[in-house]
N, C-alpha and C. Protein backbone atom coordinates (compact mmCIF):
# COMPACT_ATOMS: atom_id res chain seq x y z
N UNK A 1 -60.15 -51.79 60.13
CA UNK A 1 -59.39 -50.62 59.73
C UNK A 1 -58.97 -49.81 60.97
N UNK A 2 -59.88 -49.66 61.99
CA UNK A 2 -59.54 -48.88 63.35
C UNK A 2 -58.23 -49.90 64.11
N UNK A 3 -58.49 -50.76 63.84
CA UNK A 3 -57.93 -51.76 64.63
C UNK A 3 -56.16 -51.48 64.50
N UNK A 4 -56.14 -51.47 63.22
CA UNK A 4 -54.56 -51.28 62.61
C UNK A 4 -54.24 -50.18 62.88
N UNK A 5 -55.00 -48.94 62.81
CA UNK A 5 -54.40 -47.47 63.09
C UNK A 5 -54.42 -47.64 65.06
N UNK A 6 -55.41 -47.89 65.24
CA UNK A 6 -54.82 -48.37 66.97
C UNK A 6 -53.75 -49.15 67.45
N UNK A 7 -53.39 -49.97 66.84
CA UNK A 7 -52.03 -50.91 66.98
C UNK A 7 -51.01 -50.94 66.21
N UNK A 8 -50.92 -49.29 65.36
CA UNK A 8 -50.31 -49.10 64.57
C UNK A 8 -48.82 -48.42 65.33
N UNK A 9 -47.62 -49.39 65.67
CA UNK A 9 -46.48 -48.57 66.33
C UNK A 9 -46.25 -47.60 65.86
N UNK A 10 -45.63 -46.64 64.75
CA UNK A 10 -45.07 -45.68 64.39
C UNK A 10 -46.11 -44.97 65.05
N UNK A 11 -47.29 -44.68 64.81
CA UNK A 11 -47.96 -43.63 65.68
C UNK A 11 -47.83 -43.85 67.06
N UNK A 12 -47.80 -44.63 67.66
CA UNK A 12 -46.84 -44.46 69.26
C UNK A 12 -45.60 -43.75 69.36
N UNK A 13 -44.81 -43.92 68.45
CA UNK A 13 -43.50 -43.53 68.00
C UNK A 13 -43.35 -42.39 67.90
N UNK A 14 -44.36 -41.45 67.43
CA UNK A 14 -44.17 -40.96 67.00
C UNK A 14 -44.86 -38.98 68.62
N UNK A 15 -46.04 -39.76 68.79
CA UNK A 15 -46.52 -39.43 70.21
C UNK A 15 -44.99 -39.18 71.15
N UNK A 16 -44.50 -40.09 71.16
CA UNK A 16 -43.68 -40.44 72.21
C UNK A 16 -42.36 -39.72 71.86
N UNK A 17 -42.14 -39.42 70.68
CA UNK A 17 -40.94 -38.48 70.08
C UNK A 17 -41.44 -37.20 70.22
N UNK A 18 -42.96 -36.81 70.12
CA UNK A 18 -43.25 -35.09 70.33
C UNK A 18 -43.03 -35.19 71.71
N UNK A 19 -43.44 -35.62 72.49
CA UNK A 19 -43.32 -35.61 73.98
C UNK A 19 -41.95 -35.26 74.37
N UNK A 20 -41.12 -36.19 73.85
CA UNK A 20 -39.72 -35.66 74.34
C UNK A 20 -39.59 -33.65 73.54
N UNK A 21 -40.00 -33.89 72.20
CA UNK A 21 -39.49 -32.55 71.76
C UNK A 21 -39.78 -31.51 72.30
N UNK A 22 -41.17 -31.38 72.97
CA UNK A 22 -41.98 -30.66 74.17
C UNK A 22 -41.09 -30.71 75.22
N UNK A 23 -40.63 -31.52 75.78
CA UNK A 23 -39.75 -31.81 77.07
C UNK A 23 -38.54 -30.66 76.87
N UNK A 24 -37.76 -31.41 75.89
CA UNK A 24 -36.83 -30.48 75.26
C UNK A 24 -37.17 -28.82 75.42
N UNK A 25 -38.16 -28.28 74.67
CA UNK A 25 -38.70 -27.03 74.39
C UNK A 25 -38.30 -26.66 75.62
N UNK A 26 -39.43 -27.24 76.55
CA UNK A 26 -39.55 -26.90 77.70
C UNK A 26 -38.00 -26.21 78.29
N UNK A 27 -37.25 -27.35 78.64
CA UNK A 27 -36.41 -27.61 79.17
C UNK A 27 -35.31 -26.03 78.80
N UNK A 28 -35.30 -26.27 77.48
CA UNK A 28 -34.48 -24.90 76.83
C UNK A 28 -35.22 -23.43 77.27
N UNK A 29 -36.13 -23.61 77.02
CA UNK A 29 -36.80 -22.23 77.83
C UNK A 29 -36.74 -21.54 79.39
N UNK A 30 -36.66 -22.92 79.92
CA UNK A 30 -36.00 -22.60 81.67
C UNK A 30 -34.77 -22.23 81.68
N UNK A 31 -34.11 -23.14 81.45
CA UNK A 31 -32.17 -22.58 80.89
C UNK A 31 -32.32 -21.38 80.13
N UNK A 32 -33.14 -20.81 79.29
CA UNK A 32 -33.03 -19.33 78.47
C UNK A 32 -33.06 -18.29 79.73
N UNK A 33 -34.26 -18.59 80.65
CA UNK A 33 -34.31 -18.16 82.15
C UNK A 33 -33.50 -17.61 82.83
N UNK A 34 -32.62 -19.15 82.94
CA UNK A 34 -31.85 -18.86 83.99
C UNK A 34 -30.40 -18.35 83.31
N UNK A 35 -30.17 -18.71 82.47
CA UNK A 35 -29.54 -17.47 81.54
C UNK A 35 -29.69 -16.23 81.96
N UNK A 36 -30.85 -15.75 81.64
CA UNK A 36 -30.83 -14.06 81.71
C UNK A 36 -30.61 -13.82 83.53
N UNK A 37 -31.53 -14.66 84.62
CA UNK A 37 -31.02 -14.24 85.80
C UNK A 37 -29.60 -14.03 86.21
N UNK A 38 -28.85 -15.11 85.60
CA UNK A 38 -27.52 -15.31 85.68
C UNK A 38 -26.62 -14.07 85.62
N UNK A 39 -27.24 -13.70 83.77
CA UNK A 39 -26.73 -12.47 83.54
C UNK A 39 -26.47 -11.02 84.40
N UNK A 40 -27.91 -10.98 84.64
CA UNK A 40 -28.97 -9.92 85.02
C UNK A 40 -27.48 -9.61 86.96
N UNK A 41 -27.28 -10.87 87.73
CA UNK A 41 -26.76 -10.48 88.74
C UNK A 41 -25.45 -10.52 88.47
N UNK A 42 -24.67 -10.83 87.22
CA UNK A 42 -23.06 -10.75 86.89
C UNK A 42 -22.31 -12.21 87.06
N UNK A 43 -23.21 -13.08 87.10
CA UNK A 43 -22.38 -14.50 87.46
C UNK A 43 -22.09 -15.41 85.86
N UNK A 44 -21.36 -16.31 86.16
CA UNK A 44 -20.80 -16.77 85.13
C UNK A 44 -21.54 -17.67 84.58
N UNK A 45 -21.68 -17.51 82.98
CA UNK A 45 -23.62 -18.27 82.09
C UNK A 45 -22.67 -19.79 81.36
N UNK A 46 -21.24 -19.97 81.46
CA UNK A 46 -20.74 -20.76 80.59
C UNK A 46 -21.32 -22.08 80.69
N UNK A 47 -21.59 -22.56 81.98
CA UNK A 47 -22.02 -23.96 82.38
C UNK A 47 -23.66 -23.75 81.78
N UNK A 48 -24.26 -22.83 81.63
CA UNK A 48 -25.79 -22.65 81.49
C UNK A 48 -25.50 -22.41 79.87
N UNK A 49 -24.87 -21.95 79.27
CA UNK A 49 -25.04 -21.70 77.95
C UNK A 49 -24.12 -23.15 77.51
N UNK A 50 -23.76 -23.97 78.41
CA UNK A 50 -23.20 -25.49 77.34
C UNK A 50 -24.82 -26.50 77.62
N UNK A 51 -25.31 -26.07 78.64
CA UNK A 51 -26.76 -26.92 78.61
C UNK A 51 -27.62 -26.45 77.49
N UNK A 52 -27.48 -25.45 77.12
CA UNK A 52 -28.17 -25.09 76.18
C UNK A 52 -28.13 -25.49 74.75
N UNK A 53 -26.77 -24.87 74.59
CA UNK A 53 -26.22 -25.59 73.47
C UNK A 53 -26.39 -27.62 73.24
N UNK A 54 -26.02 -28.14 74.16
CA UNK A 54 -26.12 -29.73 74.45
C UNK A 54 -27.93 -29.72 74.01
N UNK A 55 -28.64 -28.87 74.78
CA UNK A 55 -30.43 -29.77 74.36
C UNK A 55 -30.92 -29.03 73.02
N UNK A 56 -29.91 -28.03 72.57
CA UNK A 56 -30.42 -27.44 70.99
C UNK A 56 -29.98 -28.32 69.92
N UNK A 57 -28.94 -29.25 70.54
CA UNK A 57 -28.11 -30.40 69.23
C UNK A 57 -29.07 -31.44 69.62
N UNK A 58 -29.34 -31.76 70.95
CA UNK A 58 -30.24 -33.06 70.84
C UNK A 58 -31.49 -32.75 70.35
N UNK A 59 -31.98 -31.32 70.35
CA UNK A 59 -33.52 -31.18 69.75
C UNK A 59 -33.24 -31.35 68.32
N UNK A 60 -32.09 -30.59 67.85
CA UNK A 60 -31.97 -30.77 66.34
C UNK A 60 -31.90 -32.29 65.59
N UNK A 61 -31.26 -32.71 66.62
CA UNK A 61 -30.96 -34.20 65.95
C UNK A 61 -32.15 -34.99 66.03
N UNK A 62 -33.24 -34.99 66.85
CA UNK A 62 -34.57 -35.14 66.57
C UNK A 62 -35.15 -34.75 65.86
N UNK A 63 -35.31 -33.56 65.65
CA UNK A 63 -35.86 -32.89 64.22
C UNK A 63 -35.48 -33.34 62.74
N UNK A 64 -34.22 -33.96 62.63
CA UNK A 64 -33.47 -34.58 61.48
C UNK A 64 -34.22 -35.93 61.67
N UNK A 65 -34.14 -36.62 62.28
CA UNK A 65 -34.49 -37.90 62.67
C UNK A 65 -36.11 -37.96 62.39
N UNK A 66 -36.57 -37.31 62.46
CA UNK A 66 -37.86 -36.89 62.17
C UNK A 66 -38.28 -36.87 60.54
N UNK A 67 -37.57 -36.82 60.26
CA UNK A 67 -37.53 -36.29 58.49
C UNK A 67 -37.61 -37.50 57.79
């Protein structure tokens, strides 16, 4: 019975899909960052707010995919 839940792929699969979503998290939270520095000295956020937008559709589409 251990044997199968140890060599069971989807639970690799599944490890290995939070990891990215963590990555993701991550990733959006630095860009939220550098967002506000951006702001904060008057420079232009458009290139920083399309990264954002780009890893909030790929987190979402994991989250669907997930389902």
């Amino acid at each position: 019975m251990m044997l199968k839940e140890w060599l069971n792929t989807t639970g690799f699969e599944k490890t290995r899909e939070a990891k990215k979503m963590a990555k993701i998290k991550k990733k959006l939270m630095t860009l939220e960052i550098e967002r506000c520095q951006k702001k904060m000295t008057h420079c232009d956020v458009t290139a920083v707010d399309k990264k954002i937008a780009d890893h909030k559709s790929a987190y979402a589409k994991m989250c669907e995919d997930k389902r």
